[in-house]
PDB file of N, CA and C in Angstrom:
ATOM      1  N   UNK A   1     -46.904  14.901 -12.255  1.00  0.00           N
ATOM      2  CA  UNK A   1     -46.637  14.454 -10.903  1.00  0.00           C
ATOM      3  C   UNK A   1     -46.071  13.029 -10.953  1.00  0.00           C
ATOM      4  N   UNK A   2     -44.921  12.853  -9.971  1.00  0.00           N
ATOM      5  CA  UNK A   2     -44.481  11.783  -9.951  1.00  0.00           C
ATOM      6  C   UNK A   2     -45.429  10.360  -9.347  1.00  0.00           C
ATOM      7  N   UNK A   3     -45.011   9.187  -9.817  1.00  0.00           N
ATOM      8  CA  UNK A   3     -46.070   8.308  -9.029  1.00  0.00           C
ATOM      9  C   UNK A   3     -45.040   7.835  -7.645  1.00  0.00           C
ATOM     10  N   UNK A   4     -43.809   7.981  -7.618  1.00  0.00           N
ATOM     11  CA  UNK A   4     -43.160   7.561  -6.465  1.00  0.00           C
ATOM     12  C   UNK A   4     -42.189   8.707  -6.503  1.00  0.00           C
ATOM     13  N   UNK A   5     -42.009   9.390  -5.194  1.00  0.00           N
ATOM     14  CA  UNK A   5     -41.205  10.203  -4.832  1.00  0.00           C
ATOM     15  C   UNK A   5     -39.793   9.745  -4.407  1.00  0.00           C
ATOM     16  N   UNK A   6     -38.460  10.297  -4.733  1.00  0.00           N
ATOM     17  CA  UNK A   6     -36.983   9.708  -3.879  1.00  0.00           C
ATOM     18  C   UNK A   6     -37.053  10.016  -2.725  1.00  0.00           C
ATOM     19  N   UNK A   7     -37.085   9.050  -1.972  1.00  0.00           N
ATOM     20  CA  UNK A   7     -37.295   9.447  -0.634  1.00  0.00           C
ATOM     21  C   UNK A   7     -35.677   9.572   0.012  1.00  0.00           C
ATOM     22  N   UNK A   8     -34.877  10.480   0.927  1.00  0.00           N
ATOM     23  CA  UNK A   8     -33.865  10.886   1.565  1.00  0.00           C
ATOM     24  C   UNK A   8     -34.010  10.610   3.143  1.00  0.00           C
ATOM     25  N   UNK A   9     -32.973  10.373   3.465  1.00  0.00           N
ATOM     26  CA  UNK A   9     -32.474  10.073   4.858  1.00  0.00           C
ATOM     27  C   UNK A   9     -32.049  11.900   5.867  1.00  0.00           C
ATOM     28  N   UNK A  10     -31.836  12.312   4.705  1.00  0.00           N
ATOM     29  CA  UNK A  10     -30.906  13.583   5.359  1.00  0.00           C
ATOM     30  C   UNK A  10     -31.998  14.791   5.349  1.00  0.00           C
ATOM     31  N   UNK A  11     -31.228  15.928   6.050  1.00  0.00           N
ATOM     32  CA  UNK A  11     -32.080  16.978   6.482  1.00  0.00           C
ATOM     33  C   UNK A  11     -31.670  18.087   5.194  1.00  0.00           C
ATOM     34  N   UNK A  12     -32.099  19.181   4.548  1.00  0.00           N
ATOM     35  CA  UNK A  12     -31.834  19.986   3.955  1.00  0.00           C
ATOM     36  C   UNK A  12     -30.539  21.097   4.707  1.00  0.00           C
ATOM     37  N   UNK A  13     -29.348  21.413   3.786  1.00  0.00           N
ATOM     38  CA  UNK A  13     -28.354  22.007   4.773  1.00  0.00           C
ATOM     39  C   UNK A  13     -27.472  20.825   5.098  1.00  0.00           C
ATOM     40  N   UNK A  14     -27.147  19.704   5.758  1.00  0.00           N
ATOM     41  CA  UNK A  14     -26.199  18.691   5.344  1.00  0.00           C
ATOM     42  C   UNK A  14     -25.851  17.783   4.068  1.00  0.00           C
ATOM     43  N   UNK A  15     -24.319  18.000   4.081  1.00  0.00           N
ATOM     44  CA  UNK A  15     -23.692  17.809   2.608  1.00  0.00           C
ATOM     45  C   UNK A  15     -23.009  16.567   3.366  1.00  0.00           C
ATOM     46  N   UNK A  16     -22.812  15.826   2.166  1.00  0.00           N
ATOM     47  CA  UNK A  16     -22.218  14.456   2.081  1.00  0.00           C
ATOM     48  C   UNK A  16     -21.308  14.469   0.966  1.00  0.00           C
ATOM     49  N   UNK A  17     -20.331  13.626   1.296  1.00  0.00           N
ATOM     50  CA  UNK A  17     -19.120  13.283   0.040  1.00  0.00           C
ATOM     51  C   UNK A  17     -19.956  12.061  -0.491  1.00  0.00           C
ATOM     52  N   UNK A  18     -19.622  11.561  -1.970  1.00  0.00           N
ATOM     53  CA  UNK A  18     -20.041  10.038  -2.443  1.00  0.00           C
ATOM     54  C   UNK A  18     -18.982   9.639  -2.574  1.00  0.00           C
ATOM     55  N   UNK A  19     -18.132   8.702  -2.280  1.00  0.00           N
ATOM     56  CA  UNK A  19     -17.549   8.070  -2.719  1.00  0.00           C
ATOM     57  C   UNK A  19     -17.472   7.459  -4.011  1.00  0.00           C
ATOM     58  N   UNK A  20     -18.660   6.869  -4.229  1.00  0.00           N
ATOM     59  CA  UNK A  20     -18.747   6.653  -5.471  1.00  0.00           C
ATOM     60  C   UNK A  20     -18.682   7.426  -6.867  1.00  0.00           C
ATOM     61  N   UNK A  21     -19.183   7.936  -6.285  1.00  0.00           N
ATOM     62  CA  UNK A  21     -18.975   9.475  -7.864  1.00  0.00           C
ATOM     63  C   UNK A  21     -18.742  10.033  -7.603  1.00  0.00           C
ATOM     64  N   UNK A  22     -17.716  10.362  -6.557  1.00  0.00           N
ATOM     65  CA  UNK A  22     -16.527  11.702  -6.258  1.00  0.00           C
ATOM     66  C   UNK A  22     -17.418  13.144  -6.516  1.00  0.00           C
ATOM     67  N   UNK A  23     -18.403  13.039  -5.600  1.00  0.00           N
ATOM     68  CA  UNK A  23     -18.856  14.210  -5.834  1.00  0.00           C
ATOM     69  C   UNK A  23     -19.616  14.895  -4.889  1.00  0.00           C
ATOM     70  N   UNK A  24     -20.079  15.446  -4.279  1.00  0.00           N
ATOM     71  CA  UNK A  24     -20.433  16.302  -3.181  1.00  0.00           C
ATOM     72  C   UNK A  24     -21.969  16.483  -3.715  1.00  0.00           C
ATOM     73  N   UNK A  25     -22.838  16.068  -2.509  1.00  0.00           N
ATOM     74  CA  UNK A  25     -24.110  16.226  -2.943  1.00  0.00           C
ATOM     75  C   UNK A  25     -24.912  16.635  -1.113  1.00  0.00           C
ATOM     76  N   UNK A  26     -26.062  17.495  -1.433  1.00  0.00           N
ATOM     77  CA  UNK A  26     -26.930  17.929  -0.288  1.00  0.00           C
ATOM     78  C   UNK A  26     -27.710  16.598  -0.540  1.00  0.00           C
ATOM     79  N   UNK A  27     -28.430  15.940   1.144  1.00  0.00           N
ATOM     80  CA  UNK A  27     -29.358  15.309   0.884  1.00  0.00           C
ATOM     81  C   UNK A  27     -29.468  14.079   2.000  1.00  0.00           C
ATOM     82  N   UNK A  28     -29.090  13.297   1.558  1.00  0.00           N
ATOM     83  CA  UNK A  28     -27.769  12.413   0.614  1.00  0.00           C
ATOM     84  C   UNK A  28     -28.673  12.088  -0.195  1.00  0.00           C
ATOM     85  N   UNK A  29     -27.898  11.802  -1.629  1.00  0.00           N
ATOM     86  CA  UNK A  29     -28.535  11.062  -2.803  1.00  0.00           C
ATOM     87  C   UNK A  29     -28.084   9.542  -2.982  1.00  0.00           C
ATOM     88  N   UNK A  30     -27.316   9.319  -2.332  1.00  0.00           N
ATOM     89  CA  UNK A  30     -26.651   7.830  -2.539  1.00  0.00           C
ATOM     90  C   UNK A  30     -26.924   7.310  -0.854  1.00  0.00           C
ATOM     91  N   UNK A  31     -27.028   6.081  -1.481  1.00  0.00           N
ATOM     92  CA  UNK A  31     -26.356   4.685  -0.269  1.00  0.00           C
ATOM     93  C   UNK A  31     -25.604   5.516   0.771  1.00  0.00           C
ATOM     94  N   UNK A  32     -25.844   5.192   1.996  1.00  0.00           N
ATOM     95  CA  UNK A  32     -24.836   5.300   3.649  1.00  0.00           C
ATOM     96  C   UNK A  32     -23.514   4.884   2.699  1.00  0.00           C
ATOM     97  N   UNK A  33     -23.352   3.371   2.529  1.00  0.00           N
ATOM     98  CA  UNK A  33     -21.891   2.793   2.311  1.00  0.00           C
ATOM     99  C   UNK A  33     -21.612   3.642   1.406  1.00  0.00           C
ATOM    100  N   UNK A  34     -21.985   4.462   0.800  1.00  0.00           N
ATOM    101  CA  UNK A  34     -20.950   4.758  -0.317  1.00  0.00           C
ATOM    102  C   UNK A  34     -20.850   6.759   0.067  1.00  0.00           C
ATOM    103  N   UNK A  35     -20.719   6.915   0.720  1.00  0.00           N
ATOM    104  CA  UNK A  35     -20.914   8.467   1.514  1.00  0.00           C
ATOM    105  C   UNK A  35     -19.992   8.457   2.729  1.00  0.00           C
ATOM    106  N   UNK A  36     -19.337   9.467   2.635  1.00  0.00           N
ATOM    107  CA  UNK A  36     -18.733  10.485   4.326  1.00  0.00           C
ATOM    108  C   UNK A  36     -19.866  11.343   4.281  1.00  0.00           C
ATOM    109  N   UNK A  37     -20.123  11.417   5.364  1.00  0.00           N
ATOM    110  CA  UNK A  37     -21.152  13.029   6.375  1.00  0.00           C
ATOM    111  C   UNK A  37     -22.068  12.515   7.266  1.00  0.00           C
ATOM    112  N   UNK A  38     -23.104  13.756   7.769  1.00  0.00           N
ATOM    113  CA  UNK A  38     -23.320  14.783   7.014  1.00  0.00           C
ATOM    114  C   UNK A  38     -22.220  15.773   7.710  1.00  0.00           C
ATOM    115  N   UNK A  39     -21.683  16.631   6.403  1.00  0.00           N
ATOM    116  CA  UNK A  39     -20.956  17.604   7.146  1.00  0.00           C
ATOM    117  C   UNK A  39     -22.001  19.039   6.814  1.00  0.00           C
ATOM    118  N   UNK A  40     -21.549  20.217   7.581  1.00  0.00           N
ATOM    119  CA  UNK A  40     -22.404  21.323   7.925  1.00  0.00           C
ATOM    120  C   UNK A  40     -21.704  22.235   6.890  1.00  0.00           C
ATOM    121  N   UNK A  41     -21.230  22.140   5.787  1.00  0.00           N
ATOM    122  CA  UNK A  41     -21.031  22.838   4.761  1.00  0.00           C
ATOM    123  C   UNK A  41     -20.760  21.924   3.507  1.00  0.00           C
ATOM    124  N   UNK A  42     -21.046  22.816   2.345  1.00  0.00           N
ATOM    125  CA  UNK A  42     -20.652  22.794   1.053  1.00  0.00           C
ATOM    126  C   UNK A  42     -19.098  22.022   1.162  1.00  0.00           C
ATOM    127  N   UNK A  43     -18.381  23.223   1.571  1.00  0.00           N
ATOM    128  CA  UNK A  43     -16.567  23.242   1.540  1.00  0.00           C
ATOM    129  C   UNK A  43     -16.584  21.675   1.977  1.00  0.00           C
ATOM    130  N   UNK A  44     -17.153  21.896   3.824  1.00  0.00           N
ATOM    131  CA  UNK A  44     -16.321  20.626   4.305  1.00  0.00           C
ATOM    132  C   UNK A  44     -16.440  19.400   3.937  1.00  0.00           C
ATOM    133  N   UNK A  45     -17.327  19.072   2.753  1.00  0.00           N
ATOM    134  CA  UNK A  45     -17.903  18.020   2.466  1.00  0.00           C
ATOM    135  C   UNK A  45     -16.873  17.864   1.100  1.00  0.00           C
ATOM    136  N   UNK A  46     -16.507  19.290   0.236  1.00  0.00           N
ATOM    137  CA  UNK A  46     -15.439  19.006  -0.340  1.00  0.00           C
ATOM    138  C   UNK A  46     -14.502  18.627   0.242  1.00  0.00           C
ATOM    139  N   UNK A  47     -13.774  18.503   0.889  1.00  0.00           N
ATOM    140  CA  UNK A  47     -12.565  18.243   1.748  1.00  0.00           C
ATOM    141  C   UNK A  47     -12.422  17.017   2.419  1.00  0.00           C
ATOM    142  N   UNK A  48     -13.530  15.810   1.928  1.00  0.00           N
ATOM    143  CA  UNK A  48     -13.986  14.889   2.898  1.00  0.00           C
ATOM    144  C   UNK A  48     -12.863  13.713   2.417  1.00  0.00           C
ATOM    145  N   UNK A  49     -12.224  14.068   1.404  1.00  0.00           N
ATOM    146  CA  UNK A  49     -11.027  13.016   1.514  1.00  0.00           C
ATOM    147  C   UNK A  49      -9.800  13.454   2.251  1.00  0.00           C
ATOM    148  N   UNK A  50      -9.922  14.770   2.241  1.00  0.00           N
ATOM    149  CA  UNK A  50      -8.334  15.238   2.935  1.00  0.00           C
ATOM    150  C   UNK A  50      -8.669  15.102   4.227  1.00  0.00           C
ATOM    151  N   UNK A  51      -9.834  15.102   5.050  1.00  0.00           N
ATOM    152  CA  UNK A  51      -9.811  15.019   6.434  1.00  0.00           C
ATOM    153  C   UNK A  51      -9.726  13.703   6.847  1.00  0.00           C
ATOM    154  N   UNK A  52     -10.443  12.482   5.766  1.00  0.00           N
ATOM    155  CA  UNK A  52      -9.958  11.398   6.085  1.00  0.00           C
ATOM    156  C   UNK A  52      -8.540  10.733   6.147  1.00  0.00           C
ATOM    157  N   UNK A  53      -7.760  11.174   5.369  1.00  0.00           N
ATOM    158  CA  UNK A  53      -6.433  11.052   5.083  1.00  0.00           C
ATOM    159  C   UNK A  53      -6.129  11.804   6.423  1.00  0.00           C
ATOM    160  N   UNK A  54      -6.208  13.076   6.811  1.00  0.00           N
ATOM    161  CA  UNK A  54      -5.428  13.332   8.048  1.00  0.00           C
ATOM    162  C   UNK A  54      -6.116  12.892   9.313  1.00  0.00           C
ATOM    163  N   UNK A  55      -6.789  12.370   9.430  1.00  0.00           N
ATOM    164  CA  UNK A  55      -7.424  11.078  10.654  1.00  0.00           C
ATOM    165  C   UNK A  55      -7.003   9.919  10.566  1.00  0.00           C
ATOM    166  N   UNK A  56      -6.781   9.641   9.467  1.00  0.00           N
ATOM    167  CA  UNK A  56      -5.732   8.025   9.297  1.00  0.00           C
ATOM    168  C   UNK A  56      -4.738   8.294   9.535  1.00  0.00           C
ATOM    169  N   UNK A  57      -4.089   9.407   9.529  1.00  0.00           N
ATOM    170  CA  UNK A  57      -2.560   9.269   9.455  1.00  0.00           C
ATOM    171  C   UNK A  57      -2.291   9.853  10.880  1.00  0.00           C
ATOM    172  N   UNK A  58      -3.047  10.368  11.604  1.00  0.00           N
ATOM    173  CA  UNK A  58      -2.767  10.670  13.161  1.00  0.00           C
ATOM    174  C   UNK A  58      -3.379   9.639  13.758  1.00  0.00           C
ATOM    175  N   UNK A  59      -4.196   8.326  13.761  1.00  0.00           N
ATOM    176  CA  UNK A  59      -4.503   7.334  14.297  1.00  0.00           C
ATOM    177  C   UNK A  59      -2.952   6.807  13.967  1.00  0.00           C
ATOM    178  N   UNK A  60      -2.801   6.761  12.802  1.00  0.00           N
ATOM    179  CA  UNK A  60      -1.545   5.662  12.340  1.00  0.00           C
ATOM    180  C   UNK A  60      -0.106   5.726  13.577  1.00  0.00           C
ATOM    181  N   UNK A  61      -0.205   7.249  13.333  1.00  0.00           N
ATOM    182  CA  UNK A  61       1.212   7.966  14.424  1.00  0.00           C
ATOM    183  C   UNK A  61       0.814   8.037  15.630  1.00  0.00           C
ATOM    184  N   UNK A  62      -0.192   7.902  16.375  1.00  0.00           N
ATOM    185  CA  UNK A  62      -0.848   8.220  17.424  1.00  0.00           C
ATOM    186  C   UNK A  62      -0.131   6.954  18.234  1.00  0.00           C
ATOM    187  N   UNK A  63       0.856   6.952  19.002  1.00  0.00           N
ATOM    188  CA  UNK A  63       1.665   6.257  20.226  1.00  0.00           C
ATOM    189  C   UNK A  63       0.266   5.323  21.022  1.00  0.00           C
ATOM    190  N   UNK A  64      -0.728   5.739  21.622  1.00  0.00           N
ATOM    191  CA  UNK A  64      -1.430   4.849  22.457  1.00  0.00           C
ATOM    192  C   UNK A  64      -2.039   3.688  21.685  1.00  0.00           C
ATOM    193  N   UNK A  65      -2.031   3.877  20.529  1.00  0.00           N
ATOM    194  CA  UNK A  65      -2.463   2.975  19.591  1.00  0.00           C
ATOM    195  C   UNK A  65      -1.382   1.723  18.989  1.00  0.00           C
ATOM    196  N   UNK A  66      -0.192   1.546  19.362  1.00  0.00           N
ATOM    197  CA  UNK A  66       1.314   1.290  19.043  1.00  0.00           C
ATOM    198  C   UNK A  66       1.406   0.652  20.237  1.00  0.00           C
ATOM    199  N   UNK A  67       1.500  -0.994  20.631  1.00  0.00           N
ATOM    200  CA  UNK A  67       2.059  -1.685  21.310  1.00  0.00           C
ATOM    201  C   UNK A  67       3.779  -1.281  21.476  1.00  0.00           C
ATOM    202  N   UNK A  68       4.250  -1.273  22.629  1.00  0.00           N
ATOM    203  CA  UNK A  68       5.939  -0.903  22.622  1.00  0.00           C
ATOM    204  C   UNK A  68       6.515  -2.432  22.273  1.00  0.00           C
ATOM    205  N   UNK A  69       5.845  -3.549  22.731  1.00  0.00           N
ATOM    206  CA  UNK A  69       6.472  -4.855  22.766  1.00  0.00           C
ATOM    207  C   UNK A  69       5.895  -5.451  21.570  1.00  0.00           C
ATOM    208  N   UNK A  70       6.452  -5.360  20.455  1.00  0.00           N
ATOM    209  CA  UNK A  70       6.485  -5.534  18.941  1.00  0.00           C
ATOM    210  C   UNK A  70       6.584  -7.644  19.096  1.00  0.00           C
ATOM    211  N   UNK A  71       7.371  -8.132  19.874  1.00  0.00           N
ATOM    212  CA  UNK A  71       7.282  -9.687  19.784  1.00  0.00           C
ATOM    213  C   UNK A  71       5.793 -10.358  20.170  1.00  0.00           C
ATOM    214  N   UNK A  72       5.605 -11.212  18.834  1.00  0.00           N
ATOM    215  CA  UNK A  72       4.411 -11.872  18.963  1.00  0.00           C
ATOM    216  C   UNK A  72       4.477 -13.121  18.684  1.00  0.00           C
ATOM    217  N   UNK A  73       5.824 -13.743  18.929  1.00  0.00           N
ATOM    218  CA  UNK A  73       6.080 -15.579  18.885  1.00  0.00           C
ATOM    219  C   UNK A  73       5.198 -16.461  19.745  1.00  0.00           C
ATOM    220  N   UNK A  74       4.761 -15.722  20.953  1.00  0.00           N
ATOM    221  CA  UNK A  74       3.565 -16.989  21.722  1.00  0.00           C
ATOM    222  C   UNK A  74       2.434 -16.004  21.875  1.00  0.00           C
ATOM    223  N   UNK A  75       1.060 -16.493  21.910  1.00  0.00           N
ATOM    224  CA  UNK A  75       0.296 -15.761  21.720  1.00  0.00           C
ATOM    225  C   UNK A  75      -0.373 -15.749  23.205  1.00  0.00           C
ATOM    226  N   UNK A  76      -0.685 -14.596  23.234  1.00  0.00           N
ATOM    227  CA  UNK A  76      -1.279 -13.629  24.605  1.00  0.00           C
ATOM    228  C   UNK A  76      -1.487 -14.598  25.318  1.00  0.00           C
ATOM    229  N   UNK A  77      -1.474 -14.443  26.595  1.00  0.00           N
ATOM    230  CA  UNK A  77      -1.825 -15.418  27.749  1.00  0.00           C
ATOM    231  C   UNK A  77      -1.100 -17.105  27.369  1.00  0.00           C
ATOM    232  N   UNK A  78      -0.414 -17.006  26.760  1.00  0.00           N
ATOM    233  CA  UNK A  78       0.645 -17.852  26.284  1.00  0.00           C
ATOM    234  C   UNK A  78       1.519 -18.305  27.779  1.00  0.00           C
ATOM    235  N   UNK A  79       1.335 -18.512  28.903  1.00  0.00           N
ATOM    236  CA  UNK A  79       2.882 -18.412  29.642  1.00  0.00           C
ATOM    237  C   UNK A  79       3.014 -19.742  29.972  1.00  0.00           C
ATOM    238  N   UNK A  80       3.846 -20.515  29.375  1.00  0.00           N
ATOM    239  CA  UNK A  80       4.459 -22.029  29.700  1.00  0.00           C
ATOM    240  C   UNK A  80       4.869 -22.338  30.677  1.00  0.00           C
ATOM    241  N   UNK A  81       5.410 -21.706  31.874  1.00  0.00           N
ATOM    242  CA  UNK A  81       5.985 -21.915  33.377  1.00  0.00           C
ATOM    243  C   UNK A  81       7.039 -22.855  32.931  1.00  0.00           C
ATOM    244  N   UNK A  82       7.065 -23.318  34.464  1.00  0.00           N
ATOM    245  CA  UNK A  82       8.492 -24.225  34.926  1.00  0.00           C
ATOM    246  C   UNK A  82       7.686 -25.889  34.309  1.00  0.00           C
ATOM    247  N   UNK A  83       8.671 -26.485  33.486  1.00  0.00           N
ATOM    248  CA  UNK A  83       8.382 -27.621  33.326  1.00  0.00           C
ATOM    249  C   UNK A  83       8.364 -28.502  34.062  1.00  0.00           C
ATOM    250  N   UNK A  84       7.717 -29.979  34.302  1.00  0.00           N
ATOM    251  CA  UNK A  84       8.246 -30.940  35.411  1.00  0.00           C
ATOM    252  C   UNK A  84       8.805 -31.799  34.770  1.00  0.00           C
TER     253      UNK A  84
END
């Protein structure tokens, strides 16, 4: 018998990606920071870099997120008026 048990954050049935060791684990066995999930499968937890990649890249393209007025020479609330 162990004298200290690993104690887990997660429920049995949610899978996590590690970042750190590229590897897919039930549990979690690692650190929050170093983990995506929990996801509700095996698979989707494999897949946890490709879904991040296609969430970055539709934030990236995503128009409401994209100022139209690209000039940033005076800064916000910047307005100089009429001089005297």
């Amino acid at each position: 018998m162990a004298l200290f048990k690993k104690r887990t954050v997660g429920k049995p049935g949610e899978w996590y990606y590690c970042l750190e060791h590229k590897k897919v684990e039930e549990g979690p066995e690692c650190p929050a920071q170093n983990r995506f999930g929990p996801y509700t499968s095996r698979e989707a937890a494999q897949h946890a870099m490709d879904t991040a990649r296609d969430r970055n890249l539709e934030w990236d393209t995503d128009p409401k997120w994209h100022d139209e007025n690209t000039d940033r020479s005076s800064p916000p609330g910047d307005n100089p008026g009429p001089s005297h």
